[in-house]
Protein backbone atom coordinates (compact mmCIF):
# COMPACT_ATOMS: atom_id res chain seq x y z
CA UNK A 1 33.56 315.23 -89.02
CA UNK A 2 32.95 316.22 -92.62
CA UNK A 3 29.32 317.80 -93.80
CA UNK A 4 27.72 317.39 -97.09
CA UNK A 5 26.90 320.59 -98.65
CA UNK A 6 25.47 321.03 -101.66
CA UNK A 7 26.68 323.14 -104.43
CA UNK A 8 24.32 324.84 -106.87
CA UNK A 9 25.07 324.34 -109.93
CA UNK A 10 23.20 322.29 -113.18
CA UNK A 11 24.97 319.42 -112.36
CA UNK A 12 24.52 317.06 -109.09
CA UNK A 13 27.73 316.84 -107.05
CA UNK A 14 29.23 313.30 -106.85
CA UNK A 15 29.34 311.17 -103.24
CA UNK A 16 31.85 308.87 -103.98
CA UNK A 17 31.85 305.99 -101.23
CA UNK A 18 34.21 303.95 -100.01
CA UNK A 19 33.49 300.06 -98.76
CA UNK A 20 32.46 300.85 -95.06
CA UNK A 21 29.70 303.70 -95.83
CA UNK A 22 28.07 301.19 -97.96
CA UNK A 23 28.46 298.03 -96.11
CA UNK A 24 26.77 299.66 -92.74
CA UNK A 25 24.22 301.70 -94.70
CA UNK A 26 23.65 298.04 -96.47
CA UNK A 27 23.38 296.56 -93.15
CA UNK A 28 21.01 298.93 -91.50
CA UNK A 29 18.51 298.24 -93.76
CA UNK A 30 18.23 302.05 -95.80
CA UNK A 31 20.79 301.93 -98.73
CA UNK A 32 17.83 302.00 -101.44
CA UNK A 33 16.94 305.43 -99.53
CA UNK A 34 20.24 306.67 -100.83
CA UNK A 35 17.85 307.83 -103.66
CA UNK A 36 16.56 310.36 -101.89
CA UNK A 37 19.59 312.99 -101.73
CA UNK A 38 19.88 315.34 -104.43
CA UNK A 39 23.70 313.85 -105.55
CA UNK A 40 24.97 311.20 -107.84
CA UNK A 41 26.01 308.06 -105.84
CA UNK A 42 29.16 306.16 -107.16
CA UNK A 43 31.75 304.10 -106.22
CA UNK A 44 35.13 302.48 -107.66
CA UNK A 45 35.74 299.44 -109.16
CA UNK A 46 37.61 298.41 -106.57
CA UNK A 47 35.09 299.12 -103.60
CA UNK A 48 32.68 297.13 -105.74
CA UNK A 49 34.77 294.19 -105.99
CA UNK A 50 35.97 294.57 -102.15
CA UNK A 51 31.64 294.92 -101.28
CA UNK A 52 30.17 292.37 -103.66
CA UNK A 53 32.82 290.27 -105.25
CA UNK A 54 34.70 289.42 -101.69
CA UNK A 55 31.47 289.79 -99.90
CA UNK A 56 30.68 286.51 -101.70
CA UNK A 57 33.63 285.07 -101.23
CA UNK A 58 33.26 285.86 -96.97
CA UNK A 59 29.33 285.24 -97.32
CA UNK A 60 28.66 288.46 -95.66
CA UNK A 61 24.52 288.94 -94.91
CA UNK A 62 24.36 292.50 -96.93
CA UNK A 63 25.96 291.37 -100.28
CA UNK A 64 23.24 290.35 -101.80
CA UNK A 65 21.41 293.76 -101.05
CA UNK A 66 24.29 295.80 -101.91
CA UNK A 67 24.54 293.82 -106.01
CA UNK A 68 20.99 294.66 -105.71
CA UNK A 69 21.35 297.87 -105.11
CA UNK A 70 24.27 298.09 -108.11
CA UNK A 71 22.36 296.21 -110.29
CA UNK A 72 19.64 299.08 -109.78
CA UNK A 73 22.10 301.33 -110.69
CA UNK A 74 21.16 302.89 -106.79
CA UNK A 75 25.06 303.32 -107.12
CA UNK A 76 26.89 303.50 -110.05
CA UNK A 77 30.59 302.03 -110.21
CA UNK A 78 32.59 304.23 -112.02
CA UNK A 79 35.26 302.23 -113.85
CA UNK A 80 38.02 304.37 -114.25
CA UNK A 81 40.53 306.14 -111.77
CA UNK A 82 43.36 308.35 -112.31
CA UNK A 83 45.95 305.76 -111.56
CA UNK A 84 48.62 308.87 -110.97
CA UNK A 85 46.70 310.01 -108.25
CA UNK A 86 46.75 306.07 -106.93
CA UNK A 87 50.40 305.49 -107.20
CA UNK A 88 50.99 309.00 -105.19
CA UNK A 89 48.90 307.53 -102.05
CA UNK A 90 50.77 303.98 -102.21
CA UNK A 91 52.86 304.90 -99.07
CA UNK A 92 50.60 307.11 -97.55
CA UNK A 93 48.98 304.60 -95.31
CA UNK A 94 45.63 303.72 -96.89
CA UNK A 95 44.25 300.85 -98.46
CA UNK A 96 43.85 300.68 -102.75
CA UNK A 97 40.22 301.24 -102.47
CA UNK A 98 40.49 304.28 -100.07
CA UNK A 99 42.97 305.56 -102.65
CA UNK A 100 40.47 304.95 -105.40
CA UNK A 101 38.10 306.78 -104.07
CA UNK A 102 40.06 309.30 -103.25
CA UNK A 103 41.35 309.55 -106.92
CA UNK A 104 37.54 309.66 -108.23
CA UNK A 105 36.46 312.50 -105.94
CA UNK A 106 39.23 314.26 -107.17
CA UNK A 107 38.44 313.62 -110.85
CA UNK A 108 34.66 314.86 -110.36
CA UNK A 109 34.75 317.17 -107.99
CA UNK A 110 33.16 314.75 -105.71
CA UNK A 111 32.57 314.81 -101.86
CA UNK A 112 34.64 311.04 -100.62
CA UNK A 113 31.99 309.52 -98.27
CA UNK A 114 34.45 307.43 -96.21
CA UNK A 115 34.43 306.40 -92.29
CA UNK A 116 38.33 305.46 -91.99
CA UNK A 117 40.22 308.46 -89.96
CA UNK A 118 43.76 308.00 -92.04
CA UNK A 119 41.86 308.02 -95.08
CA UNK A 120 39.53 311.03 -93.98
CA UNK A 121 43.09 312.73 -93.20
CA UNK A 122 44.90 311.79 -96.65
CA UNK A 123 41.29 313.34 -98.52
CA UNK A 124 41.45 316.38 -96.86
CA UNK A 125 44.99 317.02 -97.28
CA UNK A 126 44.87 316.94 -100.82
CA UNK A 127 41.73 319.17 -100.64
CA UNK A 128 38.90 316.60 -100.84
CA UNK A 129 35.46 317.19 -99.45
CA UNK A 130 35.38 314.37 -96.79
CA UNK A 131 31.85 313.10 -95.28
CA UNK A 132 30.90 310.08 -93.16
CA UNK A 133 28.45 307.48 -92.91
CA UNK A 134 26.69 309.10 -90.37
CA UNK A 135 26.59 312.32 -91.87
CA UNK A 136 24.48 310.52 -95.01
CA UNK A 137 21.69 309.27 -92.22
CA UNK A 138 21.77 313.13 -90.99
CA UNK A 139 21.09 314.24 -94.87
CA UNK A 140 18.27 311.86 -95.18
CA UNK A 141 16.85 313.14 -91.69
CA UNK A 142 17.14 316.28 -93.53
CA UNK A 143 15.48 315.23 -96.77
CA UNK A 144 12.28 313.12 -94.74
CA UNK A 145 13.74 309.79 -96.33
CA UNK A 146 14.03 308.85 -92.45
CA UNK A 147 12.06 310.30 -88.95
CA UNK A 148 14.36 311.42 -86.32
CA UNK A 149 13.96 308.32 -84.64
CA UNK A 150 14.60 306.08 -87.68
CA UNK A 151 17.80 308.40 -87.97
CA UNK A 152 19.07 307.09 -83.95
CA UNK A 153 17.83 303.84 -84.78
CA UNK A 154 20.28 303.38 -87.94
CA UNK A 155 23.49 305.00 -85.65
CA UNK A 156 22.20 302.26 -82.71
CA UNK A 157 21.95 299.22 -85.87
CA UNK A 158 25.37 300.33 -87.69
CA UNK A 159 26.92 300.55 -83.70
CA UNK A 160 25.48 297.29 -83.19
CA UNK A 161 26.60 295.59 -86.18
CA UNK A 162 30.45 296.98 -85.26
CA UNK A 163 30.43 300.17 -86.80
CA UNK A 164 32.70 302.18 -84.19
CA UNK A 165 32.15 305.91 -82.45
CA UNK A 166 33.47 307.11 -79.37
CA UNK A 167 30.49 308.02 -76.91
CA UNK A 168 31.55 312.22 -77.68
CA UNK A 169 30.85 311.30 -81.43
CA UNK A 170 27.71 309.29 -80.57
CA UNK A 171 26.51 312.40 -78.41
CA UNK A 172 27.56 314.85 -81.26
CA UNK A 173 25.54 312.28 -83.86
CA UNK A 174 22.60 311.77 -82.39
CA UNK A 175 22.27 316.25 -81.57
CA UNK A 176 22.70 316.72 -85.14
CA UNK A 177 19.85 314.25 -86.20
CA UNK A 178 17.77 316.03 -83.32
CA UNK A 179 18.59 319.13 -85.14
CA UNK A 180 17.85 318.02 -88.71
């Protein structure tokens, strides 16, 4: 599993997330804590559409929160992508979106916040700084935006609402927030 780390420098490092980071955070009730790590939150234009605009569509419970959370420019949606870098991943297994923000991590240097194993695989292979949903709970353990206990609790919610991790992972998890 991937680890945010911060880099010191006068500008905040990127997390760029993909759709399932976002829907679970969205559905475990803490994405307007997001605020509280020192990075710039942003997504594609196609995660956006795939979390809000299809969200609609399948009248998922968290879309409303997560437009709110857009519209309160929590996350920004960064409208352009290198395309180049989109057309390369076309065959390599991953969905558009994954590619997208894939692409944008690579244009700023960004840290792709993304829970999918392929797509955690393709990142890293072209040298992307990978991280995970739960690793973003761990950082806000970190930062006092959540207790320890909040930090299990949002691991047992996202589990709950179908979010999956093998019990090793869960084990490995829930250590790390105990260590945070």
């Amino acid at each position: 599993m991937g680890r945010i780390r911060i880099r010191r420098s006068d500008r905040k490092t990127a997390l760029v997330f993909n759709s399932t980071p976002l829907i679970y955070l969205t559905k475990a009730g803490i994405i307007k804590r997001l605020t509280n790590l020192p990075f710039r939150l942003v997504t594609t234009r196609a995660v956006y559409q795939e979390v809000v605009e299809k969200g609609v569509e399948k009248h998922a419970d968290e879309v409303n929160e997560l437009r709110n959370a857009f519209k309160l420019h929590i996350i920004e949606v960064v409208a352009h992508v290198n395309e180049d870098v989109v057309k390369k991943l076309k065959n390599s297994g991953i969905h558009y979106g994954e590619a997208t923000v894939i692409s944008l991590s690579i244009e700023l240097d960004g840290i792709a916040v993304m829970d999918d194993k392929r797509g955690r695989h393709v990142a890293k292979t072209l040298g992307v700084r990978v991280s995970s949903t739960p690793h973003v709970v761990i950082q806000l353990v970190k930062r006092g935006a959540l207790t320890r206990q909040e930090g299990k609790q949002v691991i047992d919610r996202i589990i709950k609402e179908g979010w999956y991790c093998s019990a090793r992972d869960y084990a490995e998890i829930i250590n790390a927030i105990e260590k945070a």
